[in-house]
Protein backbone atom coordinates (compact mmCIF):
# COMPACT_ATOMS: atom_id res chain seq x y z
CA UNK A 1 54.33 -128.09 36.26
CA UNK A 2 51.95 -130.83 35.64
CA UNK A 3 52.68 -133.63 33.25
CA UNK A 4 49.78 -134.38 30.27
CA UNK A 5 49.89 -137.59 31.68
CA UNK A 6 48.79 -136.83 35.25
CA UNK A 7 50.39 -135.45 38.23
CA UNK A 8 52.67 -138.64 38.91
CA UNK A 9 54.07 -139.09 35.98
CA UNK A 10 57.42 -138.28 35.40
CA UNK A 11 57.91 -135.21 32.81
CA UNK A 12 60.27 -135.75 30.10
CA UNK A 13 63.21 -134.63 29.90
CA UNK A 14 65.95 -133.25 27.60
CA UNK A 15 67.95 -135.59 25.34
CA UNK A 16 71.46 -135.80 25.97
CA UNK A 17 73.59 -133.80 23.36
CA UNK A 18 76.44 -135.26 21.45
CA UNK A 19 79.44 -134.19 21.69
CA UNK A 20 80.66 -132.96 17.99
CA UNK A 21 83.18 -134.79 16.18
CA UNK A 22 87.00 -133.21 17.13
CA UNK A 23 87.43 -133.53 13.39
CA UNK A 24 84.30 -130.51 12.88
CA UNK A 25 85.16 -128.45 15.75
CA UNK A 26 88.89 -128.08 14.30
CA UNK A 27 87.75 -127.66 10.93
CA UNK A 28 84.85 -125.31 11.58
CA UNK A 29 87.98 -123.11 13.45
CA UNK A 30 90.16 -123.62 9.83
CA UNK A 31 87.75 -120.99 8.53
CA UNK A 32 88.80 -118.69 10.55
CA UNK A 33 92.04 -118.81 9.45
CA UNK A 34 90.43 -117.94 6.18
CA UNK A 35 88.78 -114.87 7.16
CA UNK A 36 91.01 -113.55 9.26
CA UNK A 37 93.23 -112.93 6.79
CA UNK A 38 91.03 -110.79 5.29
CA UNK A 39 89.68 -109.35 8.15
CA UNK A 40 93.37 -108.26 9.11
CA UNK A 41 95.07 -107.54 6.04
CA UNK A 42 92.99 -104.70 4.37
CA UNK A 43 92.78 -102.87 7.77
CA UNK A 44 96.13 -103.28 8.65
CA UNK A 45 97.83 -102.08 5.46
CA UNK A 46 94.68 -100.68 2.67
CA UNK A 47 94.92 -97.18 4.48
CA UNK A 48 98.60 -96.56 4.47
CA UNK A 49 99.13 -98.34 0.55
CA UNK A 50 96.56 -95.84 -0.40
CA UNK A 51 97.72 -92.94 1.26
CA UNK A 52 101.53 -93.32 1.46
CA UNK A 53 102.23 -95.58 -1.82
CA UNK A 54 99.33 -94.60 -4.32
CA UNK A 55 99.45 -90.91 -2.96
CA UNK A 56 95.59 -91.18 -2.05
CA UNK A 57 94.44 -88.04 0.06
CA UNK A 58 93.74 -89.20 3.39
CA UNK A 59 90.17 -88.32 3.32
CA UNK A 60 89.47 -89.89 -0.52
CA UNK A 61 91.32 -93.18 0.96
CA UNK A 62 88.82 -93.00 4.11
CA UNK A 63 86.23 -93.09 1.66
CA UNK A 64 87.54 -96.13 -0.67
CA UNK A 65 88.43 -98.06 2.77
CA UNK A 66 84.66 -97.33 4.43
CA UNK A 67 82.17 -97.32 1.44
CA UNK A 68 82.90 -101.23 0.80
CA UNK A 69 81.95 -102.24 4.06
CA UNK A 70 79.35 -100.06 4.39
CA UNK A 71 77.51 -102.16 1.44
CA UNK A 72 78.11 -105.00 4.00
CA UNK A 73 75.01 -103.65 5.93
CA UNK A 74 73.15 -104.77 3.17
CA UNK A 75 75.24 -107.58 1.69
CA UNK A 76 75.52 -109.79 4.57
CA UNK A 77 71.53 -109.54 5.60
CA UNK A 78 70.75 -111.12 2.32
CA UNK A 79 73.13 -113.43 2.49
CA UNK A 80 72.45 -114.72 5.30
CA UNK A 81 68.40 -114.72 4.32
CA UNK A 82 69.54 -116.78 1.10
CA UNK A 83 71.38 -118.67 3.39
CA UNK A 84 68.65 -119.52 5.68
CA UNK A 85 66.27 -120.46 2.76
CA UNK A 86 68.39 -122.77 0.82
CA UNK A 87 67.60 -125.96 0.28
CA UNK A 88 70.41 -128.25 -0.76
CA UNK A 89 71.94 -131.76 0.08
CA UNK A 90 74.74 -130.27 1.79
CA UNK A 91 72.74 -128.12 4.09
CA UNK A 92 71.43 -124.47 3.83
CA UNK A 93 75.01 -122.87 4.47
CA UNK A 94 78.06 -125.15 2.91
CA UNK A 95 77.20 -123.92 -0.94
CA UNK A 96 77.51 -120.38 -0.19
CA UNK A 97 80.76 -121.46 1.84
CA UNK A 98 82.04 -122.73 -1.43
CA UNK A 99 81.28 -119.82 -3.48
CA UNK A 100 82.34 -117.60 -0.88
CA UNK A 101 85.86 -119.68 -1.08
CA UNK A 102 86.27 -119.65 -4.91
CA UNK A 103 85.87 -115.73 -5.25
CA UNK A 104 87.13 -114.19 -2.06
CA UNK A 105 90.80 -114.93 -2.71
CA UNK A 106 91.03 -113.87 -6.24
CA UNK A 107 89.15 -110.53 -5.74
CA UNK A 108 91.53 -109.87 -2.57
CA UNK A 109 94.71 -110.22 -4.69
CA UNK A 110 93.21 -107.94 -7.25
CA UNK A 111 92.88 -105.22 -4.28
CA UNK A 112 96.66 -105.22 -4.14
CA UNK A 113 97.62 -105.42 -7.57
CA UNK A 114 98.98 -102.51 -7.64
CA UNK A 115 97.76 -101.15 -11.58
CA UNK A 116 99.94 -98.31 -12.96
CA UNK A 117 97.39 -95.54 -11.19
CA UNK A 118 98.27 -92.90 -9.09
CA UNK A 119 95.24 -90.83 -7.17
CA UNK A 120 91.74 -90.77 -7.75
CA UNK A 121 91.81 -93.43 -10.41
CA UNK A 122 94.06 -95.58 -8.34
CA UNK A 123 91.45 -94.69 -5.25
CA UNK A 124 88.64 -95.85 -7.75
CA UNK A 125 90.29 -99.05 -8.64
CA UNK A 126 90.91 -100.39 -5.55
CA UNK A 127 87.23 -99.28 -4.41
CA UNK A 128 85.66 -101.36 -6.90
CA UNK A 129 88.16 -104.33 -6.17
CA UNK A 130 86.91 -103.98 -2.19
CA UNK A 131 83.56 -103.74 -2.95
CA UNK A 132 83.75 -107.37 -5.09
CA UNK A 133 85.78 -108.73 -2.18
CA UNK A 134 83.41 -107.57 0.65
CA UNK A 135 80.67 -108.83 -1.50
CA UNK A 136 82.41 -112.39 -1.63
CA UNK A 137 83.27 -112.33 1.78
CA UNK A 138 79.59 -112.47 2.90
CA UNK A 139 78.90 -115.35 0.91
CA UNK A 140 81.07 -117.20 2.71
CA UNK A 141 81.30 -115.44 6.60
CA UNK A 142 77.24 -115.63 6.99
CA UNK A 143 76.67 -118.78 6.93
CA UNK A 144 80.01 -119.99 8.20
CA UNK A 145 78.94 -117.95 11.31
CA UNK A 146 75.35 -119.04 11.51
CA UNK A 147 76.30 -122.87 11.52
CA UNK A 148 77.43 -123.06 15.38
CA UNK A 149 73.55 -122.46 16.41
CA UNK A 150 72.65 -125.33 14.56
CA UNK A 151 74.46 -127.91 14.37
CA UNK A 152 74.82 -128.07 18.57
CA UNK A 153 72.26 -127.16 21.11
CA UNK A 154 75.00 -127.52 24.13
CA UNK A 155 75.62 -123.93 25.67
CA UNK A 156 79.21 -125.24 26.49
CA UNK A 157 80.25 -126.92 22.77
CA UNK A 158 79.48 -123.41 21.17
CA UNK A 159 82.17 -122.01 23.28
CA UNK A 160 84.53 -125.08 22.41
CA UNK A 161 83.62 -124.77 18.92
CA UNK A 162 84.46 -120.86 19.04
CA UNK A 163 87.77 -121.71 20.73
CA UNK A 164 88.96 -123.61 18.28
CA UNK A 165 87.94 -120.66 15.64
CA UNK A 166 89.46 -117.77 18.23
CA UNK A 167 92.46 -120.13 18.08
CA UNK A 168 93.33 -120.43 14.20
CA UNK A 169 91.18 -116.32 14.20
CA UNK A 170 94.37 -115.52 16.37
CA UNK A 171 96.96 -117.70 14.63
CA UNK A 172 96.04 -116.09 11.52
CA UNK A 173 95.82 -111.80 12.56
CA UNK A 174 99.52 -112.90 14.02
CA UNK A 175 100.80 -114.81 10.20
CA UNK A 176 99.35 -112.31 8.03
CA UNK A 177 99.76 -109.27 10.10
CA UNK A 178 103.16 -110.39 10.95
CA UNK A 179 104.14 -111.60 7.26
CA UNK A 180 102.28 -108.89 5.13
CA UNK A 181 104.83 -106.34 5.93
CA UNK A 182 107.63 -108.43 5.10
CA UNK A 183 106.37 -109.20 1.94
CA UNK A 184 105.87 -105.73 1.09
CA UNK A 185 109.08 -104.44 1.85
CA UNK A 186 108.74 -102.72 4.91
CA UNK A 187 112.43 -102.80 5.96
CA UNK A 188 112.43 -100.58 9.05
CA UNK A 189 112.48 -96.44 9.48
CA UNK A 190 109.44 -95.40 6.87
CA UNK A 191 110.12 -97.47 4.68
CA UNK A 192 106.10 -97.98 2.87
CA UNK A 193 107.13 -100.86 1.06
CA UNK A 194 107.13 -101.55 -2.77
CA UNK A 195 104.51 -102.00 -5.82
CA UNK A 196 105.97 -105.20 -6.54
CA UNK A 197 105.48 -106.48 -3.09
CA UNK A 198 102.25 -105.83 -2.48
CA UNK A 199 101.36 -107.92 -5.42
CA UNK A 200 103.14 -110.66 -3.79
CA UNK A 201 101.71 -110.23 -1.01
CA UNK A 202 98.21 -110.38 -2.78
CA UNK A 203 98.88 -113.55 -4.27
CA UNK A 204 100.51 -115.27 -1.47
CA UNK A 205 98.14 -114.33 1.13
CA UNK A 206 94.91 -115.44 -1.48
CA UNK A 207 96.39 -118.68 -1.59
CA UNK A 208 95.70 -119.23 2.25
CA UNK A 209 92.73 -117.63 2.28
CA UNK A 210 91.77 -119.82 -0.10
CA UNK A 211 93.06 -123.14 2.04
CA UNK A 212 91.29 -122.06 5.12
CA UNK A 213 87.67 -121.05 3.77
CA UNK A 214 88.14 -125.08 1.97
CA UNK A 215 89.44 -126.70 4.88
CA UNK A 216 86.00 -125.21 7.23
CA UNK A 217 83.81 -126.18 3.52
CA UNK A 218 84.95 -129.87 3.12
CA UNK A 219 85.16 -130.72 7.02
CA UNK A 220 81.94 -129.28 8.18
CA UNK A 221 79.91 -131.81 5.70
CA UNK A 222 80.10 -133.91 8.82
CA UNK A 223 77.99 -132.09 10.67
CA UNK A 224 74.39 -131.84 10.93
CA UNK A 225 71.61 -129.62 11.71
CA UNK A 226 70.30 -130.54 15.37
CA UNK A 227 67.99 -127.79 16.25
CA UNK A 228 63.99 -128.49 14.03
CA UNK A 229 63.67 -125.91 12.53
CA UNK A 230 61.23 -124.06 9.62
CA UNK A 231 62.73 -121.49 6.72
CA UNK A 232 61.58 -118.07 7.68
CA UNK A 233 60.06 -114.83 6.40
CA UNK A 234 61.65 -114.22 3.23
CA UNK A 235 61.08 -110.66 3.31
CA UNK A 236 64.85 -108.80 4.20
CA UNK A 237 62.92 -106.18 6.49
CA UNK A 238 60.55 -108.31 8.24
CA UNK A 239 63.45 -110.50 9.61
CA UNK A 240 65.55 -107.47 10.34
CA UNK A 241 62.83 -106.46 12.17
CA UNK A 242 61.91 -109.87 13.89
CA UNK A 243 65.98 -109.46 15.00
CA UNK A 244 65.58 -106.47 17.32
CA UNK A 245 62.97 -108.04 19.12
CA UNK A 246 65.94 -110.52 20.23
CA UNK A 247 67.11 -108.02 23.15
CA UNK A 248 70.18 -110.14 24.21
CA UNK A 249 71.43 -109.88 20.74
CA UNK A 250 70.69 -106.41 20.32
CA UNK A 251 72.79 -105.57 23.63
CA UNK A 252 75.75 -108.35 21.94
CA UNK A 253 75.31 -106.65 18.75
CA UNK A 254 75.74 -102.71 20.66
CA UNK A 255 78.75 -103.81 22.55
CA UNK A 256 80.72 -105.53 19.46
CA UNK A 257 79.34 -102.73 16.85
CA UNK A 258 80.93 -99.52 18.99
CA UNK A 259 84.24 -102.21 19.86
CA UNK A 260 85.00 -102.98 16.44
CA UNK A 261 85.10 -99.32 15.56
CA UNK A 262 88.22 -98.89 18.00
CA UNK A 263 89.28 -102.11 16.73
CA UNK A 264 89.20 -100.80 13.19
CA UNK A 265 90.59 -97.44 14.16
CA UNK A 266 93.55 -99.45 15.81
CA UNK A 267 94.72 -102.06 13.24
CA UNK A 268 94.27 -98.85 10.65
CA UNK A 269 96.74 -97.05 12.96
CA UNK A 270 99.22 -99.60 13.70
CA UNK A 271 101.52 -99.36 10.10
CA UNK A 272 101.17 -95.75 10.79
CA UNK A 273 101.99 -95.96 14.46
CA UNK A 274 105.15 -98.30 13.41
CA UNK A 275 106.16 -95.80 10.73
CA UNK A 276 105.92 -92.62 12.60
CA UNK A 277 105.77 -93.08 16.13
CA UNK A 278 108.20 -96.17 16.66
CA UNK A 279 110.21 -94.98 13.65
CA UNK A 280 110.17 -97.98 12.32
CA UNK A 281 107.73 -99.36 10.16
CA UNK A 282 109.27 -102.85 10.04
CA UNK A 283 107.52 -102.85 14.17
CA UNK A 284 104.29 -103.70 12.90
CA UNK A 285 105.69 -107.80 12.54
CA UNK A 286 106.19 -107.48 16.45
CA UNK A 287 103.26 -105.71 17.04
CA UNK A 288 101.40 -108.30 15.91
CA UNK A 289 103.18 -110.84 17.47
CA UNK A 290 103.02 -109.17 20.98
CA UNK A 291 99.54 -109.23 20.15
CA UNK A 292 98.41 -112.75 19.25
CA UNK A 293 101.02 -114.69 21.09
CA UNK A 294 99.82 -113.81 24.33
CA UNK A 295 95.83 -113.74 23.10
CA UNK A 296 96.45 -117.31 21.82
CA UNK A 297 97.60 -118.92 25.44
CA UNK A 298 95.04 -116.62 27.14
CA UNK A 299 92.04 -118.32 25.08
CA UNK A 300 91.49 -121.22 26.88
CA UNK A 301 91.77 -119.50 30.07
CA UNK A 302 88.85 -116.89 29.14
CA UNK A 303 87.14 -120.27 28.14
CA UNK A 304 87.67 -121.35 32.04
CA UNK A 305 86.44 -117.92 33.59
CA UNK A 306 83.05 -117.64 31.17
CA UNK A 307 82.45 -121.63 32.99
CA UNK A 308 83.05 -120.90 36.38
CA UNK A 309 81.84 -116.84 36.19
CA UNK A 310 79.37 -116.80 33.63
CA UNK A 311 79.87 -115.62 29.97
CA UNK A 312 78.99 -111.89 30.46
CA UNK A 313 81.17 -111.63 33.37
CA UNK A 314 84.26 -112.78 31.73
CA UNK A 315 83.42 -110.93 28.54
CA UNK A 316 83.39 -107.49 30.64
CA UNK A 317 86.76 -108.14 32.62
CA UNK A 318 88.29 -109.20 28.96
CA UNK A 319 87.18 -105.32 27.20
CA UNK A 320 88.38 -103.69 30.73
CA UNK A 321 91.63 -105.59 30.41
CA UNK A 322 92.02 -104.02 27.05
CA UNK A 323 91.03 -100.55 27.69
CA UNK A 324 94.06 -100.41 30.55
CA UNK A 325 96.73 -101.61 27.71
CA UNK A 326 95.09 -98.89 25.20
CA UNK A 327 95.72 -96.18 27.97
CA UNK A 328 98.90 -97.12 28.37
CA UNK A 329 99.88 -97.69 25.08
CA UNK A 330 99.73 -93.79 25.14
CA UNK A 331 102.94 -93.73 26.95
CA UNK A 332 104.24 -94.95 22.96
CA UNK A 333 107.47 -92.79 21.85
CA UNK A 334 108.50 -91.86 25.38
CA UNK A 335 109.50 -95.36 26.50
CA UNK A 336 111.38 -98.33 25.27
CA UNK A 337 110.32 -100.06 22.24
CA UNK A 338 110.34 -103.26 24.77
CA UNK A 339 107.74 -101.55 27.20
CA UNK A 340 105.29 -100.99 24.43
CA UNK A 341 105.81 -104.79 23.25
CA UNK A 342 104.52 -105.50 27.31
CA UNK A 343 101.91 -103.08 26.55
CA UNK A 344 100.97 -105.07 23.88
CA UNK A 345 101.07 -108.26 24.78
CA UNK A 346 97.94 -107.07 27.69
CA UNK A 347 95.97 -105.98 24.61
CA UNK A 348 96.61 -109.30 23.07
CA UNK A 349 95.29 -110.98 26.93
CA UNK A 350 92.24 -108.70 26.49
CA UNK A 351 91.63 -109.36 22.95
CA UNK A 352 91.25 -113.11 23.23
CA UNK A 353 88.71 -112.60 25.42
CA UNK A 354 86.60 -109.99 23.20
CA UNK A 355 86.66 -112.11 20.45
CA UNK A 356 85.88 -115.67 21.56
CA UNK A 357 83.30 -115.00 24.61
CA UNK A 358 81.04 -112.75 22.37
CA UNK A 359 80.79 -115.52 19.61
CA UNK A 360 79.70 -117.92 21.68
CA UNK A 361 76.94 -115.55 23.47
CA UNK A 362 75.67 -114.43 19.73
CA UNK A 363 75.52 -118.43 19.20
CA UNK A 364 73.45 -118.52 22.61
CA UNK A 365 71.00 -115.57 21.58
CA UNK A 366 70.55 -117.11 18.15
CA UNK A 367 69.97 -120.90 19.37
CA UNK A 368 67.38 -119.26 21.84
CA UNK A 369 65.32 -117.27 19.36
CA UNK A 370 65.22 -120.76 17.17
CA UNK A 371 63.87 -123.07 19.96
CA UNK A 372 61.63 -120.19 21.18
CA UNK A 373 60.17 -119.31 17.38
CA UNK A 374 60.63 -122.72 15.47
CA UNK A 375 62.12 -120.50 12.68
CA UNK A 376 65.56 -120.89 10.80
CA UNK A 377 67.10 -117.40 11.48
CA UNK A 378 70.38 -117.72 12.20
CA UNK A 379 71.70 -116.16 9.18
CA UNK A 380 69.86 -113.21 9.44
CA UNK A 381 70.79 -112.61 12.87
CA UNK A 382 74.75 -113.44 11.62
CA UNK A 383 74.13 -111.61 8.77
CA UNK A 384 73.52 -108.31 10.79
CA UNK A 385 76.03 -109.20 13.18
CA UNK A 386 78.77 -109.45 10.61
CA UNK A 387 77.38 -106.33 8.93
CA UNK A 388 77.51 -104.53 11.75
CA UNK A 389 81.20 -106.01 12.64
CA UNK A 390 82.54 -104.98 9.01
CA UNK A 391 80.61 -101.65 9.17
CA UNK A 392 82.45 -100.83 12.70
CA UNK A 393 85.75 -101.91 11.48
CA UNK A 394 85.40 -99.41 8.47
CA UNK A 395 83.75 -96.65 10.53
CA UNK A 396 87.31 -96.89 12.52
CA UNK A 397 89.56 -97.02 9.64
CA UNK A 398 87.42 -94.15 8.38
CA UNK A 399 87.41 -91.81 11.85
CA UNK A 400 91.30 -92.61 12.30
CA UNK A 401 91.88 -91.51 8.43
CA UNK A 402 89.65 -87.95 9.30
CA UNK A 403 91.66 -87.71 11.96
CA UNK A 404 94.60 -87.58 9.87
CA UNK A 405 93.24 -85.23 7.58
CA UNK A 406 92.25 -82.88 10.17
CA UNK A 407 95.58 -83.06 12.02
CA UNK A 408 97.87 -82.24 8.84
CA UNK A 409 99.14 -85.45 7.35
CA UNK A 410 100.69 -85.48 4.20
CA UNK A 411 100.40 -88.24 1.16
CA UNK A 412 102.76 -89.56 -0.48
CA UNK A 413 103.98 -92.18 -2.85
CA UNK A 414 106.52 -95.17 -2.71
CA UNK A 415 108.84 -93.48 -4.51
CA UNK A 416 108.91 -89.56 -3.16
CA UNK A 417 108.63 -89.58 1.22
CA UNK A 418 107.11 -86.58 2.89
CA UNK A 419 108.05 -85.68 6.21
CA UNK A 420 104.77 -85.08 8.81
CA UNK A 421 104.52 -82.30 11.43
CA UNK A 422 104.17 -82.90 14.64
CA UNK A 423 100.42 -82.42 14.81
CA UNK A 424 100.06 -85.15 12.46
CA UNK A 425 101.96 -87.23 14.44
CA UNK A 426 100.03 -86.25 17.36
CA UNK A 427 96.68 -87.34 15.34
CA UNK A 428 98.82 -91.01 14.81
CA UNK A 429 98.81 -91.25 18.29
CA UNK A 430 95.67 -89.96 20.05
CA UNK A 431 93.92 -92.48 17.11
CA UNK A 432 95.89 -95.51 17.89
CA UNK A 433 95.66 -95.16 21.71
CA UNK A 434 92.67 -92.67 22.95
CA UNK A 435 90.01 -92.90 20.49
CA UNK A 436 89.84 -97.16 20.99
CA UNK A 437 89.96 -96.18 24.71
CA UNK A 438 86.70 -93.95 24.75
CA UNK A 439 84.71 -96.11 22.31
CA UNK A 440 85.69 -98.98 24.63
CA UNK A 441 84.58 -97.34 27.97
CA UNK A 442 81.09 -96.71 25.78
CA UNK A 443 80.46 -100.28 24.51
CA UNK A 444 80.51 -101.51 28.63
CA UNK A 445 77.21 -100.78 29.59
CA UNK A 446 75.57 -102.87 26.51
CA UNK A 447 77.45 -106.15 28.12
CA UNK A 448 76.13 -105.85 31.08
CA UNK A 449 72.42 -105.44 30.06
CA UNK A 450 73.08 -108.93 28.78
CA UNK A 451 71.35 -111.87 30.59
CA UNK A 452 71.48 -115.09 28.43
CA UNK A 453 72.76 -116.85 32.03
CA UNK A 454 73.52 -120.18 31.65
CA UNK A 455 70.54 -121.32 34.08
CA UNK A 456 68.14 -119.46 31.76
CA UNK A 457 69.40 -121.25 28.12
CA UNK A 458 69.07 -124.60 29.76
CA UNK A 459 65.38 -123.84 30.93
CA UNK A 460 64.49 -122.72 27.90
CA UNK A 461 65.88 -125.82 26.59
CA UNK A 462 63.94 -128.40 28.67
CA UNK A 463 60.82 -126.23 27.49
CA UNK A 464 61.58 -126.99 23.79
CA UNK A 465 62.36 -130.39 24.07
CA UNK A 466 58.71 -130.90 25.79
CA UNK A 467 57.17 -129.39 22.63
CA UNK A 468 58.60 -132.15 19.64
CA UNK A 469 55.82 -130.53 17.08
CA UNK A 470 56.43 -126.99 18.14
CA UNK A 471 54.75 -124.34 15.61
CA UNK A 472 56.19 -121.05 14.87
CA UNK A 473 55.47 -117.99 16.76
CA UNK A 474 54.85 -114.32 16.39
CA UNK A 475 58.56 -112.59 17.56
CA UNK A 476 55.86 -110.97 20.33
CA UNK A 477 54.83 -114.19 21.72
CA UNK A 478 58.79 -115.78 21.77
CA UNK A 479 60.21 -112.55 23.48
CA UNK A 480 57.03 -113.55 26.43
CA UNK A 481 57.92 -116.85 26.71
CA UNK A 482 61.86 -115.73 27.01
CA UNK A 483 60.99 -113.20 29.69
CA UNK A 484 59.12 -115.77 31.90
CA UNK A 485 62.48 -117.80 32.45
């Protein structure tokens, strides 16, 4: 390539890139700690309070559980295009983090409050509480997720930066799925816990949310934007539309879609799999801790592996590492409690891996489509991500609750147990184990369609910073000049 300034002259290269402040990659990984609360808590116990303390049919509960987060396929799209078009002091993202913080908890510990309602009204209640807490949850996950795409353009700070959040992500599935139960009173055999505890449990577990979604709000004002960009299209459609013309997210966005629905069927399943399969529903504290013990010292080695073998690479071996613990896991209520704790603890190895790697990649795909377009859609492309994250996690909670339904389980209420036949406990199993399996061996072949290499991102980088004054772009013209590399 020949210089403007003659064949001789040396082209310009890229600026160096800061390093970010420790004090924003630790905080930007507080919010996390936030979110995964709430990521974790509803899908780990909503389901079974509904159906086994409330006396919710299986199916209705389903419904209440899935219809919430299906209004995240339109929730978090907007948000993140409000997001993207803000204009404030503290940047496009940090006031909808604060709103997001101020609502989420309260509306969370209304979903547990546990009103004097028994059935459909009980069913409708708690419906309307999710809804108001998905709704909040946007506000505030959206932009928190968009922010890593701008405020870095370094490939390898992203995946620092989603360390950090996979760290306190991990730190917090293993406090509140570990701690929820015990608040509850979940005291081993099938036990389902009390009214009065899962109030407690509301309010306790707020309160952190609360801390967390603050700590990522007030610490992040030290960061700043580093990619140029312009606001974009304002029109929800025409950016949804601009997004599927980014194919590396599109094959991100496949793979985490049709995981998080085995994810979701699996943390649905695991009170139930305590209760009934382990006979003892007090096994869901260990569970989890077999789970995110392990996933928390495996992080920074996944970190190692996506540097020296690529991101896609280590992202494949990670879902392949938990697919072999989810076969064996089937093995469950023939074997020592201890060997399914092992069993675990592999998932957990795995699930480090499938949640940091694909973070940073979505961070990758995003920063690309901003240096290649000169537009600011990063929350649109979070927004759809985390819509379709929150839609797979309820499409799981809703396929394993079907599957109760179809295999014979009976509701019940805190007060009145009903024993289950043994094709419902069948159903328990096949949905905690089998179904994640399958959807897992499906969601393969959309990683490795992925080809954000490293080589390519810093090419495309060295073309950008040649262009200061860089004008927008039809999608058709960025997705030619991303092929080319």
């Amino acid at each position: 390539m020949v210089s403007a300034a003659g064949p001789d002259a040396a082209e310009p290269s890229a600026p160096e890139i800061p390093p970010l402040p420790g004090i924003v990659r630790i905080g930007y990984g507080l919010g996390s700690f936030g979110t995964g609360i709430f990521g974790a808590v509803p899908g780990l116990l909503l389901l079974f309070y509904l159906t086994d303390v409330l006396g919710v049919e299986p199916l209705v509960a389903g419904v209440v559980v899935f219809l919430p987060k299906a209004w995240d396929a339109v929730a978090n799209p907007y948000a993140g295009t409000l997001s993207d078009r803000t204009e404030h002091r503290w940047g496009p993202r940090r006031p909808w983090m604060l709103g997001g913080a101020l609502t989420l908890p309260f509306f969370f510990a209304a979903m547990f409050a546990g009103p004097p309602l028994t059935g459909g009204w009980a069913a409708l209640y708690v419906g309307v509480m999710y809804l108001l807490a998905a709704t909040a949850f946007a506000a505030f996950q959206v932009p928190y997720i968009a922010m890593p795409a701008e405020i870095t353009a370094d490939h390898h700070e992203r995946t620092r930066m989603m360390a950090w959040r996979v760290a306190f992500l991990s730190f917090a599935i293993m406090l509140s799925g570990g701690l929820a139960p015990l608040i509850t009173g979940h005291s081993g055999g099938d036990d389902p816990g009390t009214l009065g505890g899962y109030r407690l449990m509301g309010v306790v577990l707020g309160v952190l949310l609360m801390a967390g979604m603050l700590a990522a709000f007030f610490t992040t004002a030290r960061a700043r934007t580093v990619v140029p960009v312009t606001a974009s299209e304002s029109s929800i459609l025409k950016q949804l539309a601009i997004a599927r013309t980014n194919r590396s997210f599109m094959n991100l966005f496949g793979m985490y879609v049709i995981q998080a629905i085995g994810a979701g069927a699996m943390l649905a399943g695991v009170q139930y799999f305590s209760t009934y399969i382990l006979d003892d529903s007090s096994a869901t504290t260990w569970l989890f801790a077999a789970l995110v013990l392990p996933s928390i010292v495996a992080m920074p080695l996944w970190s190692r592996a996506a540097l020296r073998f690529g991101k896609r690479n280590a992202a494949f071996a990670a879902s392949c590492c938990f697919l072999v613990a989810s076969l064996l896991m089937m093995s469950a209520g023939q074997v020592p409690a201890g060997v399914v704790y092992a069993i675990t603890g592999i998932a957990g190895v795995g699930y480090a891996g499938m949640q940091m790697l694909p973070m940073s990649m979505i961070g990758d795909a995003v920063a690309v489509d901003a240096m290649t377009t000169g537009q600011r859609r990063a929350g649109v492309f979070t927004g759809v991500w985390t819509a379709g994250e929150m839609l797979g996690l309820a499409l799981g909670a809703g396929v394993f609750a079907a599957m109760l339904q179809a295999s014979g389980f009976v509701s019940s209420d805190a007060d009145h147990r009903v024993p289950q036949p043994d094709s419902a406990l069948t159903g328990v199993l096949l949905g905690f184990t089998l179904l994640p399996a399958v959807l897992l061996v499906i969601s393969m072949p959309f990683i490795l369609r992925y080809d954000l290499t490293e080589e390519k991102l810093a090419e495309l980088r060295d073309r950008h910073a040649k262009i200061p004054a860089q004008t927008a772009r039809t999608p058709e013209a960025a997705r030619a000049e991303e092929d080319t590399v």
